[in-house]
Protein backbone atom coordinates (compact mmCIF):
# COMPACT_ATOMS: atom_id res chain seq x y z
CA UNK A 1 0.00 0.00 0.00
CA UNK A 2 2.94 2.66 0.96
CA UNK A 3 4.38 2.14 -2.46
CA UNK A 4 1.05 2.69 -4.74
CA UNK A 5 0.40 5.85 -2.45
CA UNK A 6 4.29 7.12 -3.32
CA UNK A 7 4.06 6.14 -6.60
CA UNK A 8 0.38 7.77 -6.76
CA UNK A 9 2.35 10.81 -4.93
CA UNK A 10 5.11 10.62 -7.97
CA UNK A 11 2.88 11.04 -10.83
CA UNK A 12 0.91 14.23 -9.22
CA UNK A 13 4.34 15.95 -9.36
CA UNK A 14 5.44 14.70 -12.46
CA UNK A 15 2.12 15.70 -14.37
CA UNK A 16 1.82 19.22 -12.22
CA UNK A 17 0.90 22.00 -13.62
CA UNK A 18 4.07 23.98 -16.10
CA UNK A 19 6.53 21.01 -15.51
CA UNK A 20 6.92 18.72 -18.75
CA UNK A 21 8.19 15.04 -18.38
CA UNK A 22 9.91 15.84 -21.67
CA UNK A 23 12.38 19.20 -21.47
CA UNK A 24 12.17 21.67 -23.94
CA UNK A 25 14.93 23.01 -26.14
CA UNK A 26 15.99 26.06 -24.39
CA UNK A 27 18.41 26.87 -27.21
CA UNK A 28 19.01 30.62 -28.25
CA UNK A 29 18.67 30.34 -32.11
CA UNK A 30 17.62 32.66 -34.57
CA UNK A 31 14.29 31.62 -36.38
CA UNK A 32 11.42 28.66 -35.52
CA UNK A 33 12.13 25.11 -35.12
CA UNK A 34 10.66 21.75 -34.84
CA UNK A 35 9.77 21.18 -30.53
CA UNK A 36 11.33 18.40 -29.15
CA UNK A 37 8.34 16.52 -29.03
CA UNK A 38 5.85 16.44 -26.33
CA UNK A 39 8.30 19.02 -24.74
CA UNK A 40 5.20 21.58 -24.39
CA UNK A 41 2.17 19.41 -23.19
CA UNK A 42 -0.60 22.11 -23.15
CA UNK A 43 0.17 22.97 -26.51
CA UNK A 44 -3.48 22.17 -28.01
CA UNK A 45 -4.62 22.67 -31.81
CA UNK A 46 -8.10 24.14 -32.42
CA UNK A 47 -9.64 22.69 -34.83
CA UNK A 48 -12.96 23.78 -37.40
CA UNK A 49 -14.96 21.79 -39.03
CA UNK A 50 -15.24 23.15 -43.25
CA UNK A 51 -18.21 22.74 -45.31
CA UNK A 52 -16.64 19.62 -46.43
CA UNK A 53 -16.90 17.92 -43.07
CA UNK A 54 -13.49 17.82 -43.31
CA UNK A 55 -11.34 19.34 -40.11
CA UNK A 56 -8.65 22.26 -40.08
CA UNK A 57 -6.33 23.91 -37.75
CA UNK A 58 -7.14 27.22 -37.08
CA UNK A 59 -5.85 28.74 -33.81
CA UNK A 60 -3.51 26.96 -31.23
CA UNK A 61 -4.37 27.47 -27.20
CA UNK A 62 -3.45 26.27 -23.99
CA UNK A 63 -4.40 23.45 -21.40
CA UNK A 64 -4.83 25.09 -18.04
CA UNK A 65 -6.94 22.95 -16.31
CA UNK A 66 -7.89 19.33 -16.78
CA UNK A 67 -10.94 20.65 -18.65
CA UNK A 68 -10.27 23.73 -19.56
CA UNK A 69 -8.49 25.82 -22.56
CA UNK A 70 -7.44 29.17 -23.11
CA UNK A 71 -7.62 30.83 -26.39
CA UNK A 72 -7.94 33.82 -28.34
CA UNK A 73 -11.67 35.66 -29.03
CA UNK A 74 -10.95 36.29 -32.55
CA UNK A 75 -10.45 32.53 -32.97
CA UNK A 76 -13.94 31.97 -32.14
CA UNK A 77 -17.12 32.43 -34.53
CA UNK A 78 -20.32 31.41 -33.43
CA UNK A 79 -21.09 29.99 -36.86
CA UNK A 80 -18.23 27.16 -37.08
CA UNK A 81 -18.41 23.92 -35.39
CA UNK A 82 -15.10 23.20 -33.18
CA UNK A 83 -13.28 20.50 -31.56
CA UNK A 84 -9.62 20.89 -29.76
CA UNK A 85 -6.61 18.00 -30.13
CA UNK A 86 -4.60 18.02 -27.46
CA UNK A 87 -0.98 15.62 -26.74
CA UNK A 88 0.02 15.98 -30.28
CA UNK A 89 3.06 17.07 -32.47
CA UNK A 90 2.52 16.27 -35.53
CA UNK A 91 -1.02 17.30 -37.02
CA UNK A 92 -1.38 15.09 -40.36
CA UNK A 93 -0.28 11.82 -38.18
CA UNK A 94 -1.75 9.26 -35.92
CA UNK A 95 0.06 9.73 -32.73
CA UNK A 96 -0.14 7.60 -29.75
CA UNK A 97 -1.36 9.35 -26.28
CA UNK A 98 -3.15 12.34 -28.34
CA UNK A 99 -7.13 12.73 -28.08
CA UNK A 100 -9.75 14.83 -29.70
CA UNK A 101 -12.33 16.16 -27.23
CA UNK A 102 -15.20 18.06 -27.75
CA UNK A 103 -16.38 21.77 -25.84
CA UNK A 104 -18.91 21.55 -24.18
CA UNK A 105 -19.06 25.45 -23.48
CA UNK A 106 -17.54 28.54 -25.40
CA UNK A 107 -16.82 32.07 -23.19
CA UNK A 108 -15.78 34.52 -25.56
CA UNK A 109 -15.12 37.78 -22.96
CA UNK A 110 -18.25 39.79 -22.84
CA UNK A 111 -16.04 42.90 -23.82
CA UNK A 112 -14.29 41.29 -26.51
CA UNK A 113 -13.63 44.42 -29.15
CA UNK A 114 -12.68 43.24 -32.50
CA UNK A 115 -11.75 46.83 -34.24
CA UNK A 116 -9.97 47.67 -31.08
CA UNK A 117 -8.41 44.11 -30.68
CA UNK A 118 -8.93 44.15 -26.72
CA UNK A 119 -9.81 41.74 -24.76
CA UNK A 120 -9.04 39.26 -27.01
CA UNK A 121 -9.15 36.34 -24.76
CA UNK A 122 -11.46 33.04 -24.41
CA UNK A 123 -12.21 29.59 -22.76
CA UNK A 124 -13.51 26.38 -23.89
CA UNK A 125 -15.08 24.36 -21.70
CA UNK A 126 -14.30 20.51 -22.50
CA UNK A 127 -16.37 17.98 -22.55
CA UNK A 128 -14.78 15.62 -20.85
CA UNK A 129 -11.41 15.75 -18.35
CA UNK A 130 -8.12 15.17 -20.33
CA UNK A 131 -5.80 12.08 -18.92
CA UNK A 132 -2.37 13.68 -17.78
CA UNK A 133 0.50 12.06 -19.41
CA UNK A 134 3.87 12.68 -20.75
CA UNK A 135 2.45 14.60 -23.45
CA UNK A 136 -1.22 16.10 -22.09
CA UNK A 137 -0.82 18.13 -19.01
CA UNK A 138 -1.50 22.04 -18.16
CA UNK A 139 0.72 24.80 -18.04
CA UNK A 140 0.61 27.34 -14.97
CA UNK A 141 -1.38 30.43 -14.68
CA UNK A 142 1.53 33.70 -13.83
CA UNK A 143 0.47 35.90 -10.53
CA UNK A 144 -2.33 38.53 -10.73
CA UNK A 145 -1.38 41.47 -12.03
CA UNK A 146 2.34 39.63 -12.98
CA UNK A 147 4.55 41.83 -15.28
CA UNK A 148 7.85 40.81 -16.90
CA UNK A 149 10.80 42.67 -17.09
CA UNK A 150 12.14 43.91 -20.38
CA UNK A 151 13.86 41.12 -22.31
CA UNK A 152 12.94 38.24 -20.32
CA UNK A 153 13.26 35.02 -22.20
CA UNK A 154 9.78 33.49 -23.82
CA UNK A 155 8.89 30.94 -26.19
CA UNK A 156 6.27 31.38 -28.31
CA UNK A 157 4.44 27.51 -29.75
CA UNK A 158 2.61 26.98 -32.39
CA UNK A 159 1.55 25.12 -35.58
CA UNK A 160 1.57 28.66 -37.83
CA UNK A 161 2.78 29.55 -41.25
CA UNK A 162 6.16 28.59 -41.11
CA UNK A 163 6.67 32.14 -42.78
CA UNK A 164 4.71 34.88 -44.56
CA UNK A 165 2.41 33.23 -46.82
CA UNK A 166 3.94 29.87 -46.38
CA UNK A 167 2.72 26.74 -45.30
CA UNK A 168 0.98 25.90 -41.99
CA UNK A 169 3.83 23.68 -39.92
CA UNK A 170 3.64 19.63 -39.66
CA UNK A 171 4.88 19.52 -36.34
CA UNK A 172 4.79 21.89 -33.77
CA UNK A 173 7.57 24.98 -33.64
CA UNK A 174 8.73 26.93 -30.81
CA UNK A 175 10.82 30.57 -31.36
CA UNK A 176 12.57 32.39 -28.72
CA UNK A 177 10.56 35.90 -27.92
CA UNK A 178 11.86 38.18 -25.78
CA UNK A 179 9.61 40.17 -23.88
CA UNK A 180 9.13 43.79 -25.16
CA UNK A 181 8.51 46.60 -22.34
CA UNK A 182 5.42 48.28 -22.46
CA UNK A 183 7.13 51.60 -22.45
CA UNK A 184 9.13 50.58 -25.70
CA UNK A 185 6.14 48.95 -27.51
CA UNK A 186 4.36 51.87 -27.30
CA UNK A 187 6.92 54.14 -28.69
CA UNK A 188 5.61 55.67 -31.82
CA UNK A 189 7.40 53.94 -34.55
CA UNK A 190 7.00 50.70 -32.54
CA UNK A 191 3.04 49.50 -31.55
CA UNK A 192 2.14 53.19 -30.40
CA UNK A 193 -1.64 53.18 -28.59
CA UNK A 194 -2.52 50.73 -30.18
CA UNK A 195 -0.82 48.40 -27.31
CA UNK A 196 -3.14 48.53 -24.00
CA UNK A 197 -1.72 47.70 -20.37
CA UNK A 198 -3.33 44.48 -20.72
CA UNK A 199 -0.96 43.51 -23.08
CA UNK A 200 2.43 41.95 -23.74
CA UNK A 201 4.44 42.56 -25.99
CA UNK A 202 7.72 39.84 -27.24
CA UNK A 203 10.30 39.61 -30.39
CA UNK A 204 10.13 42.25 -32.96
CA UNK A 205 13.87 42.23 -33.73
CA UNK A 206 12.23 41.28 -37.49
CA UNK A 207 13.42 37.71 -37.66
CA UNK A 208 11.06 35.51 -35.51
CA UNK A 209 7.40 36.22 -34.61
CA UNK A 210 3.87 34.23 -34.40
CA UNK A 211 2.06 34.10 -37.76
CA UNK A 212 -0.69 32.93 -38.76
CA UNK A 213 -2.32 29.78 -37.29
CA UNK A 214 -0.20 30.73 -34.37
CA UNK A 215 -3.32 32.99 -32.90
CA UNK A 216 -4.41 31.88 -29.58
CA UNK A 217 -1.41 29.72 -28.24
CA UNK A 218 0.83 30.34 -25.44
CA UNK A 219 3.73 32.66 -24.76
CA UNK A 220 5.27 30.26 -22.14
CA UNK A 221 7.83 31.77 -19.57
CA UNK A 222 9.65 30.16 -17.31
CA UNK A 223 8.83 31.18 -13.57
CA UNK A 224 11.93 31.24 -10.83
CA UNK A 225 10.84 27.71 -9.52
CA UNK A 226 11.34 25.96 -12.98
CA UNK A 227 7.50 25.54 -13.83
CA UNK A 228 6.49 27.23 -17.38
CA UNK A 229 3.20 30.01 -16.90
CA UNK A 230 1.45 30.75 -19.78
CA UNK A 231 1.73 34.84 -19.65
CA UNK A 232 0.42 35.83 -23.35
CA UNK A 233 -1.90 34.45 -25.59
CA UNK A 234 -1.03 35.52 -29.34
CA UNK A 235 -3.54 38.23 -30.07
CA UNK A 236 -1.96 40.21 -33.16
CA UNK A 237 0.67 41.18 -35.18
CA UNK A 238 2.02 42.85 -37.86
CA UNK A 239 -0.30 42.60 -41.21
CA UNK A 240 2.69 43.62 -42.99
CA UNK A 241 4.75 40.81 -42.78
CA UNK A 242 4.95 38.02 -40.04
CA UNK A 243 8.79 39.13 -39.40
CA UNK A 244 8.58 42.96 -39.58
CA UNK A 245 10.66 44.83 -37.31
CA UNK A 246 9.50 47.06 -34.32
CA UNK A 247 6.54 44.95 -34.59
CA UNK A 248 6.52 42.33 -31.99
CA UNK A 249 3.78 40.17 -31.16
CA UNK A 250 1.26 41.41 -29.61
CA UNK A 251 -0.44 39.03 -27.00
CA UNK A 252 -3.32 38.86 -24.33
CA UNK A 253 -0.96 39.27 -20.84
CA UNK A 254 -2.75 36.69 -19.02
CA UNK A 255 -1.83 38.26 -15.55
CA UNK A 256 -4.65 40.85 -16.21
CA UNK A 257 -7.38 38.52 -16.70
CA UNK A 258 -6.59 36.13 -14.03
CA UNK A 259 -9.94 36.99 -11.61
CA UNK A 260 -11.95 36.90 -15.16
CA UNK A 261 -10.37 33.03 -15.76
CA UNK A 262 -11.19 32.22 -12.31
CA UNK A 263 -14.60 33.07 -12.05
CA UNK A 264 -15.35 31.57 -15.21
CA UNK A 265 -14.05 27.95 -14.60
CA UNK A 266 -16.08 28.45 -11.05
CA UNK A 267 -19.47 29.20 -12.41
CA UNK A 268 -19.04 27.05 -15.50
């Protein structure tokens, strides 16, 4: 009995929130690359159903909760049918330990301003409770009201165009973002107003960025502990060009919205 309840014990901490079985590539380099697979486990892909009946990526989003998903507002229409993948790498293959699941609820936030772009932030529900594993498990929520410093090292995750105009990605790419202040992305020839306090802002050194596809997924930082907090989710960026410089990605800071997430999952 003492060793099923430290073995029990073992796999709580191992599948805790932010801490992967599988380590990431924390490597500095210049432009996306293929994950280490399984390396980001809340990665999820969201998923619409075309007129077809066949099914297409169309936003990524995070696992932070064992039935729960953040995502971005503008990745949600009220006319399209949606279901979310999580534990997976590759998107055209059959992979072992992945699962397709079904929301049972939508929250889009009630002040969700398209023409703006502000509060560009959303949850889905699930169905039914994901099964932790080596590749399904949530990331961490950052502190209330948690700000970065200037330059602090992100990733950014996603199955986006692999470039401007090119092809959506295979298997899952991370880039290395560095956080933007809000005092410099609002410089005039950078963002400007158009960047609120309840954003955050990371790369625009006009080499790596999100792109498309990449809407709605996590900007994962590491926290002093170890465990990775999911403190953006990719809101916007430059229509220009998906590398364009002085135009970092913009994302949803997370650490502003963290009583609005919490009262949702409890009355939901």
């Amino acid at each position: 009995m003492l060793k099923l309840v430290v073995l029990a014990l073992s796999l709580a901490y191992a599948y805790s929130c932010g801490v992967p079985a599988v380590q990431p590539i924390l490597s500095r380099v210049v432009g996306g690359i293929d994950v280490r697979a399984h390396s980001w486990p809340w990665q999820i892909s969201l998923q619409y159903q075309g007129t077809s009946g066949n099914w297409g990526h169309t936003c990524g989003g995070t696992l932070i909760a064992d039935n729960w998903v953040l995502t971005a507002a503008h990745c949600i229409s009220s006319s399209r049918v949606y279901r979310v993948l999580v534990g997976k790498h590759n998107l055209v293959e059959e992979e072992e330990g992945s699962a397709i699941l079904s929301p049972e609820k939508i929250i889009v936030h009630e002040k969700w301003n398209s023409f703006f772009i502000i509060n560009d932030i959303a949850l889905i529900k699930l169905s039914e409770s994901v099964q932790r594993s080596e590749s399904v498990q949530p990331a961490c929520l950052p502190a209330d009201s948690a700000l970065l410093e200037h330059d602090f090292p992100c990733f950014v995750t996603g199955w986006g165009r692999l470039y401007t105009n090119g092809p959506i990605a295979d298997n899952l790419q991370q880039a290395l973002l560095p956080v933007v202040d809000y005092a410099t992305c609002t410089l005039r020839d950078w963002w400007g107003t158009q960047v609120r306090t309840t954003m955050v802002c990371a790369g625009g050194d006009g080499i790596v960025s999100g792109c498309n596809g990449d809407s709605g997924g996590p900007l994962n930082c590491q926290a002093a502990g170890g465990a990775w907090e999911v403190h953006g989710v990719v809101s916007f960026g430059s229509g220009i060009s998906c590398n364009y410089e002085k135009k970092p990605t913009v994302f949803t800071r997370v650490s502003a919205y963290i009583d609005w997430i919490n009262d949702k999952i409890l009355n939901n």
